[in-house]
Protein backbone atom coordinates (compact mmCIF):
# COMPACT_ATOMS: atom_id res chain seq x y z
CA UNK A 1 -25.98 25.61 16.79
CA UNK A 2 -23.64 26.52 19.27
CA UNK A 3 -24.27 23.22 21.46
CA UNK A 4 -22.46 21.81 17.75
CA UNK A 5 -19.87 24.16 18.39
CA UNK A 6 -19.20 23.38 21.59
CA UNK A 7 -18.93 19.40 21.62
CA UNK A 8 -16.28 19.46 18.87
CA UNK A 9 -14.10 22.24 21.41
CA UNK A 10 -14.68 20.69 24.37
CA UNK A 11 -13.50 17.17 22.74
CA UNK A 12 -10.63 18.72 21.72
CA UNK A 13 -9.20 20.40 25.28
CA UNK A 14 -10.00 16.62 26.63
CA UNK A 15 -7.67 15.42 23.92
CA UNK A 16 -5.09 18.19 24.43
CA UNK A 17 -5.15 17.66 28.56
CA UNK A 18 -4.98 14.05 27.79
CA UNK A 19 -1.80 14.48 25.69
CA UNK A 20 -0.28 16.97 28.30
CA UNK A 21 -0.95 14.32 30.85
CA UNK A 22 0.88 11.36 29.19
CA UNK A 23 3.83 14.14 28.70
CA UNK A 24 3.82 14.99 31.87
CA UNK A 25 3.82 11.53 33.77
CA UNK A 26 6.51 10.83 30.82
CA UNK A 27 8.98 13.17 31.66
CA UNK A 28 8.65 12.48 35.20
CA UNK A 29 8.98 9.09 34.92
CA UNK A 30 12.33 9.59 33.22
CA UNK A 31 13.08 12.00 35.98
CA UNK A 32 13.44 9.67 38.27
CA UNK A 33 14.60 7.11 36.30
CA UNK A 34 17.49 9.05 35.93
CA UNK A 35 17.84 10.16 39.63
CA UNK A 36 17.69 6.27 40.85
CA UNK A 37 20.31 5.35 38.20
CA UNK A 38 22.59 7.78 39.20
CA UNK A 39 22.16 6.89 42.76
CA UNK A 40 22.51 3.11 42.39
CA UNK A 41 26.54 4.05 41.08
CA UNK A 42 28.75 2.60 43.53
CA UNK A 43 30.73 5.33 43.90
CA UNK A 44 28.14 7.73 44.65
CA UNK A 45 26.56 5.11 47.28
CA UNK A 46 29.69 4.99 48.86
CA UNK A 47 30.45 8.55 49.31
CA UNK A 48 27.16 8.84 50.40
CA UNK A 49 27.21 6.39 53.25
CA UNK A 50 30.59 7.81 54.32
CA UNK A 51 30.21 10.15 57.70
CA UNK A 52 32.32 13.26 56.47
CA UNK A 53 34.94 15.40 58.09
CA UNK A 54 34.44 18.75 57.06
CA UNK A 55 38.27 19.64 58.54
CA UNK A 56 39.94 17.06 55.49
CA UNK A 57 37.58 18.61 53.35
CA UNK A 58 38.37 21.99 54.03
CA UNK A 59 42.06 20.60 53.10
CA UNK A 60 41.11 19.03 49.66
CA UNK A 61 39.07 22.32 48.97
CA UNK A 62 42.65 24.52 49.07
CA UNK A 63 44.56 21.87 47.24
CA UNK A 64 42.16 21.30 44.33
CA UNK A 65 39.27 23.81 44.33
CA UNK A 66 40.57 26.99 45.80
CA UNK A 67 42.94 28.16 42.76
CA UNK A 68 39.53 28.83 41.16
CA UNK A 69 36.76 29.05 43.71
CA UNK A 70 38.89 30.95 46.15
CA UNK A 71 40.15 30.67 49.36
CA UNK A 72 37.11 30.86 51.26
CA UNK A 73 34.81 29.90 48.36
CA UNK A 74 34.09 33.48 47.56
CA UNK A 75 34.60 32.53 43.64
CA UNK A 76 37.54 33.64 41.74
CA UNK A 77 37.62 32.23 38.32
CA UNK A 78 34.74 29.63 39.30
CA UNK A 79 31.58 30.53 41.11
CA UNK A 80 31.17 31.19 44.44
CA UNK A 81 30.28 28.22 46.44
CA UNK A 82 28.87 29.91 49.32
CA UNK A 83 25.39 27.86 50.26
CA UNK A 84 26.00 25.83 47.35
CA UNK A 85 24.34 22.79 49.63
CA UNK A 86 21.31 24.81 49.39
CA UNK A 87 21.06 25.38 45.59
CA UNK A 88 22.61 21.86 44.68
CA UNK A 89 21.77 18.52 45.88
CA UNK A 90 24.86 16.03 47.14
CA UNK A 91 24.32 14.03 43.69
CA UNK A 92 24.51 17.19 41.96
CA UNK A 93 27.93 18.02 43.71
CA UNK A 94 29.47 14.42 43.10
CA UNK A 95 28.45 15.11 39.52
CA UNK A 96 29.84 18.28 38.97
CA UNK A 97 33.10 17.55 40.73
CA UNK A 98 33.97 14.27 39.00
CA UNK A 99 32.39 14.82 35.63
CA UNK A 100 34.18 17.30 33.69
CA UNK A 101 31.22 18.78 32.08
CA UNK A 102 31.49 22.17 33.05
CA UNK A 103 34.74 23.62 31.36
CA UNK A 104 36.92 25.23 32.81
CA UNK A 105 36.44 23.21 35.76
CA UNK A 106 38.17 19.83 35.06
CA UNK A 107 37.51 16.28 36.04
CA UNK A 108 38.04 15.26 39.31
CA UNK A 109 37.78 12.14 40.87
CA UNK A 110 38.88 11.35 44.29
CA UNK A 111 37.98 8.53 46.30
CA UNK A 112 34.90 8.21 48.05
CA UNK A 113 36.10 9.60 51.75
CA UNK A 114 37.25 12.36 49.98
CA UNK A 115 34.32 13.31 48.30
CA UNK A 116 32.20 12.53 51.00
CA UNK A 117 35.04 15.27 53.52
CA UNK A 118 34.50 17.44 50.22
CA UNK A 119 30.85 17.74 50.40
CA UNK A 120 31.29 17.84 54.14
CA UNK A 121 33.00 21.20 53.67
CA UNK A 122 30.76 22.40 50.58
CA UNK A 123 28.03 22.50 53.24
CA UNK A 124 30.21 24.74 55.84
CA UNK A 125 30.48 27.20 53.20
């Protein structure tokens, strides 16, 4: 009797790891679909090939970010930025800066240099 019991259980888990399987590989899959679309933009391969100059950077940063990140990054109205290389990837930074999806911060779009001097400085911090 329980040999009965057992079959019909143990088909089921191989049905439910089967189905968490196929989610998984899924939602990878679109993972990095996403990841190698975003990286194929032009604009983000170009900032990303740029060599960066942390010093221009460091300029941009108190003309555009510091009002609300503060002077040294310490976070004023915006968060603080200190080792925000560490918790964010570069895409994630290009993304943040030039999106707009995070009010208050607004959209910001330089060109690629100055991204690329931007992130330079981001990393400094």
């Amino acid at each position: 009797m329980s040999d009965q019991v057992a079959n019909p259980i143990t088909a089921l888990l191989k049905q439910v790891a089967i189905v968490v399987l196929c989610a998984l590989f899924l939602v990878g899959a679109g993972v990095v679909g996403v990841y190698l679309y975003r990286v194929s933009d032009p604009y983000v391969q170009e900032v990303l090939s740029a060599s960066s100059d942390p010093e221009r950077g460091k300029a941009i940063f108190e003309i555009n970010c510091a009002g609300c990140h503060g002077t040294h990054g310490d976070g004023h109205v915006g968060p603080s930025l200190h080792k925000i290389s560490e918790r964010k990837s570069k895409l994630n930074l290009i993304n943040q800066v030039t999106s707009g999806d995070t009010p208050p911060m607004p959209k910001f779009q330089p060109d690629p240099q100055k991204m690329s001097d931007l992130l330079g400085y981001l990393e400094t911090l």
